[in-house]
C-alpha atoms as a PDB file:
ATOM      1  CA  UNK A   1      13.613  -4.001  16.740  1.00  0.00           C
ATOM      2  CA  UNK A   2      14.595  -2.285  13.248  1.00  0.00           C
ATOM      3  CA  UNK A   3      11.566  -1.307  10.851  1.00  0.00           C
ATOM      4  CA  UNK A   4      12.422  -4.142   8.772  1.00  0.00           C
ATOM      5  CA  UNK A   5      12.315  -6.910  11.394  1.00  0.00           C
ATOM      6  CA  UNK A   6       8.930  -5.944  12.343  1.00  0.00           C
ATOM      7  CA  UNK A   7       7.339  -6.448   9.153  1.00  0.00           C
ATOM      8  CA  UNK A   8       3.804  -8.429   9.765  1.00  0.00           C
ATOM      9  CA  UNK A   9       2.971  -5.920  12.264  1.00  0.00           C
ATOM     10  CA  UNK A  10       3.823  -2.878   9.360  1.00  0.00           C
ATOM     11  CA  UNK A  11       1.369  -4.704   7.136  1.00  0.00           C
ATOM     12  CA  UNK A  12      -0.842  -5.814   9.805  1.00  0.00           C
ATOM     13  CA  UNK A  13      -1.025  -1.829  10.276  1.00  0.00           C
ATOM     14  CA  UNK A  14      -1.142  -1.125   6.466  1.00  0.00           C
ATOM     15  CA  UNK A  15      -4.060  -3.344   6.111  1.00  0.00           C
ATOM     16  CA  UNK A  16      -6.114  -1.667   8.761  1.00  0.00           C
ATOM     17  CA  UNK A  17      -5.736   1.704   7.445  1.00  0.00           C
ATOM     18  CA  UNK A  18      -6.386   0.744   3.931  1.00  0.00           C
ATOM     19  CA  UNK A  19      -9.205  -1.567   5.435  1.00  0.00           C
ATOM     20  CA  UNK A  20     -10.670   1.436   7.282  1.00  0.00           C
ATOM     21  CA  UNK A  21     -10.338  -0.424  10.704  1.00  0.00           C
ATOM     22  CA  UNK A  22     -12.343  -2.999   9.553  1.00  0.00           C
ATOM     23  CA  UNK A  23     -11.299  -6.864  10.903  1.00  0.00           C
ATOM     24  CA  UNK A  24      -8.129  -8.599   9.818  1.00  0.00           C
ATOM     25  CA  UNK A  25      -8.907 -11.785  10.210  1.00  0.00           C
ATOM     26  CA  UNK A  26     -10.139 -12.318   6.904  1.00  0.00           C
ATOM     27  CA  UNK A  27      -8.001 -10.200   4.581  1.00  0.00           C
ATOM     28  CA  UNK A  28      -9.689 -10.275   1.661  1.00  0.00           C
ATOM     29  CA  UNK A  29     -10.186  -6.815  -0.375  1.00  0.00           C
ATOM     30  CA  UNK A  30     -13.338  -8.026  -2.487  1.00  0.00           C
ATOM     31  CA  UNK A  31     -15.668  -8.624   0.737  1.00  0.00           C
ATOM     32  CA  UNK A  32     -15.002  -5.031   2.111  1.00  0.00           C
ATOM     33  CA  UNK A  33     -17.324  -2.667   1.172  1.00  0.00           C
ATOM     34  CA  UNK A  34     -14.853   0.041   0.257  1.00  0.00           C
ATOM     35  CA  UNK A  35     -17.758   1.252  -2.250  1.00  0.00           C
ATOM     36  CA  UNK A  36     -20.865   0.767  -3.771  1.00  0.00           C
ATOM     37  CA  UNK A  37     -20.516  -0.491  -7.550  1.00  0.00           C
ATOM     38  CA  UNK A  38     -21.679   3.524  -8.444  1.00  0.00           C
ATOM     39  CA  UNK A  39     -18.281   3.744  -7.317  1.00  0.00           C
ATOM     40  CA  UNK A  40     -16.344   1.818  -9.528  1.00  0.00           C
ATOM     41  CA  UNK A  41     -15.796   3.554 -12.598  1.00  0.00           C
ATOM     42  CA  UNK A  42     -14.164   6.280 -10.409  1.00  0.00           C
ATOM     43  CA  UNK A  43     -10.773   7.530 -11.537  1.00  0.00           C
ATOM     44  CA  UNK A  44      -7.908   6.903  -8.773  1.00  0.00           C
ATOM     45  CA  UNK A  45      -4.444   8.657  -8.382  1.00  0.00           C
ATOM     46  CA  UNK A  46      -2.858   6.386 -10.159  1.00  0.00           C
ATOM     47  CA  UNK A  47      -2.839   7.205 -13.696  1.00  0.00           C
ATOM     48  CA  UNK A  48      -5.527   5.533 -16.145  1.00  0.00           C
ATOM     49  CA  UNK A  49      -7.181   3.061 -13.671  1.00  0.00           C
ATOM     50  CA  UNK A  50     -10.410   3.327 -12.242  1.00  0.00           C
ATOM     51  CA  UNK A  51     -11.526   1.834  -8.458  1.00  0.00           C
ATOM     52  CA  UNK A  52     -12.312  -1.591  -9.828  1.00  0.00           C
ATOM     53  CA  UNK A  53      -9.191  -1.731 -11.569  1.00  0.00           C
ATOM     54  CA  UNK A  54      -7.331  -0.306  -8.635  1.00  0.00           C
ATOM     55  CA  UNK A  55      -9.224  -3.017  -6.333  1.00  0.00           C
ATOM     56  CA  UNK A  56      -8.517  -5.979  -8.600  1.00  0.00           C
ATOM     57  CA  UNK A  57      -4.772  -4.943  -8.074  1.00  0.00           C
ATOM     58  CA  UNK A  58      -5.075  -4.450  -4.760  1.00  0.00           C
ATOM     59  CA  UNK A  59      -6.557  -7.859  -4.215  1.00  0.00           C
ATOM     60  CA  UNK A  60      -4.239  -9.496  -6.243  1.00  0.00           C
ATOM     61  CA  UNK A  61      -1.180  -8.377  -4.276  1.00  0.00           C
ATOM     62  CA  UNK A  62      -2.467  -9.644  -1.359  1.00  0.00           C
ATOM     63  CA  UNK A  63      -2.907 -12.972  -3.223  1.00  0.00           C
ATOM     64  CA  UNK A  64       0.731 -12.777  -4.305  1.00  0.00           C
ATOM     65  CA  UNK A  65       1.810 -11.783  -0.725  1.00  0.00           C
ATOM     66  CA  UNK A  66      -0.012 -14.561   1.040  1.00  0.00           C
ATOM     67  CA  UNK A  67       1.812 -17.055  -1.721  1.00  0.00           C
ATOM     68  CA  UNK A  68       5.321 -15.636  -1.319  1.00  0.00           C
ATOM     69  CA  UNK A  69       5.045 -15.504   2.694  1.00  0.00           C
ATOM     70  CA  UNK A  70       3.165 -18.664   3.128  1.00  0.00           C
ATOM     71  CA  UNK A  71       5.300 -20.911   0.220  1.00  0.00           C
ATOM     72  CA  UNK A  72       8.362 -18.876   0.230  1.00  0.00           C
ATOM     73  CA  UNK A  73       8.226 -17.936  -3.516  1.00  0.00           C
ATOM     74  CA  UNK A  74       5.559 -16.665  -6.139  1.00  0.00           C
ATOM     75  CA  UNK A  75       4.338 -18.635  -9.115  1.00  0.00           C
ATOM     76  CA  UNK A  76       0.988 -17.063  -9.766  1.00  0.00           C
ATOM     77  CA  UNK A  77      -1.131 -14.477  -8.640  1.00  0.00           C
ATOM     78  CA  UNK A  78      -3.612 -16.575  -6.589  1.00  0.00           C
ATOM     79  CA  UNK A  79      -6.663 -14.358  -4.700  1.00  0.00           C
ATOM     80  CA  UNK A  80      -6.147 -16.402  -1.104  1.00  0.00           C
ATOM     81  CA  UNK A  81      -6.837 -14.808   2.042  1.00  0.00           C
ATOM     82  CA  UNK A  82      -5.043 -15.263   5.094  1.00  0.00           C
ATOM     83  CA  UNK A  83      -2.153 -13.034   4.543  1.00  0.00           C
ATOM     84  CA  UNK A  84      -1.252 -11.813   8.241  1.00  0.00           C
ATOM     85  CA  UNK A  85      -1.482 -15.774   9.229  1.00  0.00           C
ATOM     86  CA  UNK A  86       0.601 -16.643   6.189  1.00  0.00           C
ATOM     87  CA  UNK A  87       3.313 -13.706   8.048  1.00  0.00           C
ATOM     88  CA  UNK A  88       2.969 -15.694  11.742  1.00  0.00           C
ATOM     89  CA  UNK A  89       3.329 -18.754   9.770  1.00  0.00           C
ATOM     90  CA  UNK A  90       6.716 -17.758   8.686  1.00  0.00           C
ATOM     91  CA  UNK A  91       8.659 -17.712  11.569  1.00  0.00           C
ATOM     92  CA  UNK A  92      11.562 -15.837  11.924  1.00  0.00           C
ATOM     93  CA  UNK A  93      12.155 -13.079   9.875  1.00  0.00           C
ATOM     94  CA  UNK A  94      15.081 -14.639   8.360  1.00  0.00           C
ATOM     95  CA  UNK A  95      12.935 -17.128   6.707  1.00  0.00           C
ATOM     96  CA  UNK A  96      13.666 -17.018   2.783  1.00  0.00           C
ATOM     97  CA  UNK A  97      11.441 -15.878  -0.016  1.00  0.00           C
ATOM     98  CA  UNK A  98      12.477 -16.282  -3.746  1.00  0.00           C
ATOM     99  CA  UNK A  99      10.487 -13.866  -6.392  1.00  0.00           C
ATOM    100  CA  UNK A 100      12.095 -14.105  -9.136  1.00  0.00           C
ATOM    101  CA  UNK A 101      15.434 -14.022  -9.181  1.00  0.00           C
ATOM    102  CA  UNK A 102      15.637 -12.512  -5.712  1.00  0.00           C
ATOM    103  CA  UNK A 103      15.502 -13.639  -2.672  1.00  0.00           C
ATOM    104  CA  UNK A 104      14.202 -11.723   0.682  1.00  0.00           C
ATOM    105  CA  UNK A 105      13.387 -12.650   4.031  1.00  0.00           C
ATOM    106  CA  UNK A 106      10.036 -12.473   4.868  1.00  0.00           C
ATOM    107  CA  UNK A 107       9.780  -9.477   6.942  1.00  0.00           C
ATOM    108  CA  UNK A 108      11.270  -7.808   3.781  1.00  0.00           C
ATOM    109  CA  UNK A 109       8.244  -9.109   1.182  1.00  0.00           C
ATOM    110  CA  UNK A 110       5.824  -7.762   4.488  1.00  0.00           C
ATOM    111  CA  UNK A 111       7.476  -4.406   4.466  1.00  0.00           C
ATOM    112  CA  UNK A 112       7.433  -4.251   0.640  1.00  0.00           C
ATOM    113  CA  UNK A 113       3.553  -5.384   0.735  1.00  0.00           C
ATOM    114  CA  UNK A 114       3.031  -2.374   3.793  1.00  0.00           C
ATOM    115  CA  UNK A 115       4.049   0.021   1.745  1.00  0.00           C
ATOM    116  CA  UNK A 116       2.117  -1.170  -1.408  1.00  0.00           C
ATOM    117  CA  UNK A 117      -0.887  -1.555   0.563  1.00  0.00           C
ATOM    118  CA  UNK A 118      -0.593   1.677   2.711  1.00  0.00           C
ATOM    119  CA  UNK A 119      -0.543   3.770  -0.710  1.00  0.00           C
ATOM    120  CA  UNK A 120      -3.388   2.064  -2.358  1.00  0.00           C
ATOM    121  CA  UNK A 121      -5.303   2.378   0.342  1.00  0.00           C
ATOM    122  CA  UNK A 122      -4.818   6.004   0.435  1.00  0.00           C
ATOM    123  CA  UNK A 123      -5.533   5.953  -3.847  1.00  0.00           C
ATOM    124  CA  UNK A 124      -9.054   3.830  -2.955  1.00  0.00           C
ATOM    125  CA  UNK A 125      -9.934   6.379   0.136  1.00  0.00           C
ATOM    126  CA  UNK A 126      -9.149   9.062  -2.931  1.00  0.00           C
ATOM    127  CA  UNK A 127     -11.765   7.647  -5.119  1.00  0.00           C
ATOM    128  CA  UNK A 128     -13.996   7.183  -2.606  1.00  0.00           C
ATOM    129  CA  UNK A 129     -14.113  10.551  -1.786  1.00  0.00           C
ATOM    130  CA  UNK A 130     -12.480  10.363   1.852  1.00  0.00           C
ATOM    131  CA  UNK A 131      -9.460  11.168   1.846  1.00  0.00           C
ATOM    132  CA  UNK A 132      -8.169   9.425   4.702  1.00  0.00           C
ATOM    133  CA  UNK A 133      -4.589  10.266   5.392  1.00  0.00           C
ATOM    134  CA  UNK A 134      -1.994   8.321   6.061  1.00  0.00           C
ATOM    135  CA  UNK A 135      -1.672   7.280   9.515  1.00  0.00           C
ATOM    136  CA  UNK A 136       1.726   9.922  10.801  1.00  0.00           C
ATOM    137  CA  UNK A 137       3.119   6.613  13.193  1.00  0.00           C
ATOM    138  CA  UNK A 138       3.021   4.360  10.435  1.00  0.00           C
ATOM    139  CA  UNK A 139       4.050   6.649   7.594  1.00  0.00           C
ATOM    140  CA  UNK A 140       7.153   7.671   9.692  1.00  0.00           C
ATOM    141  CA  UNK A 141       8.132   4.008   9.701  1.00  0.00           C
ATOM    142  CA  UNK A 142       7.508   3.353   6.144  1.00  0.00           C
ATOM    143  CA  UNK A 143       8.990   6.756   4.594  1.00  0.00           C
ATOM    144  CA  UNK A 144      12.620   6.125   5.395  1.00  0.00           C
ATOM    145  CA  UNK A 145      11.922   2.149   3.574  1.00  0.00           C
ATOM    146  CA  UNK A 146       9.946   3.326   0.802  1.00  0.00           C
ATOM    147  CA  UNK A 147      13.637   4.708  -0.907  1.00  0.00           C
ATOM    148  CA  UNK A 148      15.438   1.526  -0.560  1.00  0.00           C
ATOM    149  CA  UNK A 149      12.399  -0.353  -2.216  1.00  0.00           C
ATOM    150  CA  UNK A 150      11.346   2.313  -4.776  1.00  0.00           C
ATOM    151  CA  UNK A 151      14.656   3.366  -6.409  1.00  0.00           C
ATOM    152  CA  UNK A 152      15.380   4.998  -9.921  1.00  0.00           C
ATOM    153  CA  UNK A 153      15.842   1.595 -11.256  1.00  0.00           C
ATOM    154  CA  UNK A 154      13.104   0.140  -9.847  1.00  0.00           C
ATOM    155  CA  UNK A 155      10.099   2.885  -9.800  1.00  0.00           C
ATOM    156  CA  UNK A 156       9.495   2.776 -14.272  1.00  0.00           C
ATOM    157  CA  UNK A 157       6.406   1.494 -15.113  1.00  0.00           C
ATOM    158  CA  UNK A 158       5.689   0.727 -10.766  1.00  0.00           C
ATOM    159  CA  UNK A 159       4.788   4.247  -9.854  1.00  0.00           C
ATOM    160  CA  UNK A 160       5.283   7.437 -11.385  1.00  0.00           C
ATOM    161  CA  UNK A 161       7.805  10.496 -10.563  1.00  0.00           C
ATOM    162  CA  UNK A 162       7.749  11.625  -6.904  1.00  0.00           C
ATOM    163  CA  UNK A 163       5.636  14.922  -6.449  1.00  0.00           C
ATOM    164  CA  UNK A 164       7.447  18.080  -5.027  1.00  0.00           C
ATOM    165  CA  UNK A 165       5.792  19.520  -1.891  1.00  0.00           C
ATOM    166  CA  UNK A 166       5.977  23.262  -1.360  1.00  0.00           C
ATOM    167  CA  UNK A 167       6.293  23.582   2.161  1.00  0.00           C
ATOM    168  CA  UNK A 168       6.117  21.422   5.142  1.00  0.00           C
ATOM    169  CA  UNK A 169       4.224  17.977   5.004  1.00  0.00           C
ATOM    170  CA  UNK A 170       2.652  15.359   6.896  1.00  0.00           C
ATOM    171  CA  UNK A 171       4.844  12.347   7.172  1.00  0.00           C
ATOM    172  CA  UNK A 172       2.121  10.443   5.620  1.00  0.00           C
ATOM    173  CA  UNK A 173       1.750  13.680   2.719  1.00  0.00           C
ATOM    174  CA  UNK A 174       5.339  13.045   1.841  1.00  0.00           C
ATOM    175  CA  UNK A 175       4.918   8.889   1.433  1.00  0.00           C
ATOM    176  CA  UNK A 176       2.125   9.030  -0.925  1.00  0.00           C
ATOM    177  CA  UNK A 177       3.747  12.185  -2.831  1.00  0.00           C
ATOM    178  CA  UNK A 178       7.154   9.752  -2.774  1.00  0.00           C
ATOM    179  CA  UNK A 179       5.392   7.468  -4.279  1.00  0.00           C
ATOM    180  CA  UNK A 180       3.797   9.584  -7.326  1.00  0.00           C
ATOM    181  CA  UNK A 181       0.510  11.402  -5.656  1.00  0.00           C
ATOM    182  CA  UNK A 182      -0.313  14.784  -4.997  1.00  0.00           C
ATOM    183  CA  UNK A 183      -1.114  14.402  -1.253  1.00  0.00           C
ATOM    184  CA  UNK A 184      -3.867  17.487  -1.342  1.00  0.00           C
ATOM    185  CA  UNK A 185      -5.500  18.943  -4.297  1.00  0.00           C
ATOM    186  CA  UNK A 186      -4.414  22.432  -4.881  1.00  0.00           C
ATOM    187  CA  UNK A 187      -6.225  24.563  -2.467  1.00  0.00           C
ATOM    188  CA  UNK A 188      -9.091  26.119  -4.607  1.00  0.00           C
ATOM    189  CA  UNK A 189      -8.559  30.616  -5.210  1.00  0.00           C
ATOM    190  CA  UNK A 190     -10.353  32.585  -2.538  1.00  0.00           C
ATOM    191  CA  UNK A 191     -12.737  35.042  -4.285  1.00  0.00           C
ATOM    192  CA  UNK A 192     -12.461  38.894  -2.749  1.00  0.00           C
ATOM    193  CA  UNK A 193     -15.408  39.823  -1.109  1.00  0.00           C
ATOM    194  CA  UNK A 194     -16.163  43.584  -2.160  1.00  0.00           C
END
């Protein structure tokens, strides 16, 4: 089965990683203790938020997930959990979902919400101060998607310019620096020991 057609279990895996493993069966970002409210005012990768700001988002998209998956379109943000069920519930990944004026298949809005989630839950292990790297298995699915979903046209104002890497890179380095990080801070000068 392509990427594509498997897309609750790419955000089923998505959530866990940016969920730290913790259970699925109540997705819902604001009852995970991803920090301590010290935490909060912590800056993230992505440009001028902070953690709460970044969670808010986070937890919103989920909302907006669970309503296009679940109803088959968007109207407003709502902050519902439930998301993976709202992906069984769908059926068939040919089952229609209107945003806008577009319309996906389900398995497309899961993929799009995998990658989403997978890189904000890389910015909120960031500004936590763990650093947890993208899983390789599921950044090598999402890598070859993230292009088709993140194009010139599309990326303005969604995430910034893709970082160059100087040499080779995890698969999961070159997703998040796709999609606007640096993957590792610069590696800090040695001092010479006389």
């Amino acid at each position: 089965m392509s990427p594509l057609g498997r897309g609750r279990q790419l955000l089923e895996s998505a959530l866990s990683y940016a969920l730290g493993g913790a259970a699925l069966d109540s997705v819902a970002l604001d009852s995970v203790a991803l920090g301590t409210p010290q935490l909060l005012s912590r800056p993230t990768p992505c440009a001028e938020w902070d953690l709460e700001m970044l969670l808010d988002h986070v937890s919103e998209s989920i909302g907006m997930l669970h309503e296009a998956i679940a109803a088959g379109g968007v109207s407003a943000p709502p902050r519902s959990p439930g998301l993976l069920g709202a992906c069984a519930a769908a059926g068939a990944a040919e089952r229609r979902v209107v945003i806008g004026d577009r319309e996906l298949s389900a398995s497309m809005v899961a993929v799009t919400g995998a990658v989403e989630i997978t890189v904000h839950g890389w910015d909120i292990s960031v500004a936590c101060g763990a650093c947890r790297p993208v899983p390789p298995g599921l950044a090598a699915i999402l890598l070859p998607i993230a292009p088709l979903l993140i194009t010139p046209g599309t990326r303005p104002g969604l995430f910034a310019g893709p970082v160059r890497l100087l040499g080779p890179a995890s698969p999961g380095d070159q997703l998040v620096a796709f999609l606007g990080r640096q993957p590792r801070p610069p590696a800090a000068p040695r001092s010479r020991s006389a």
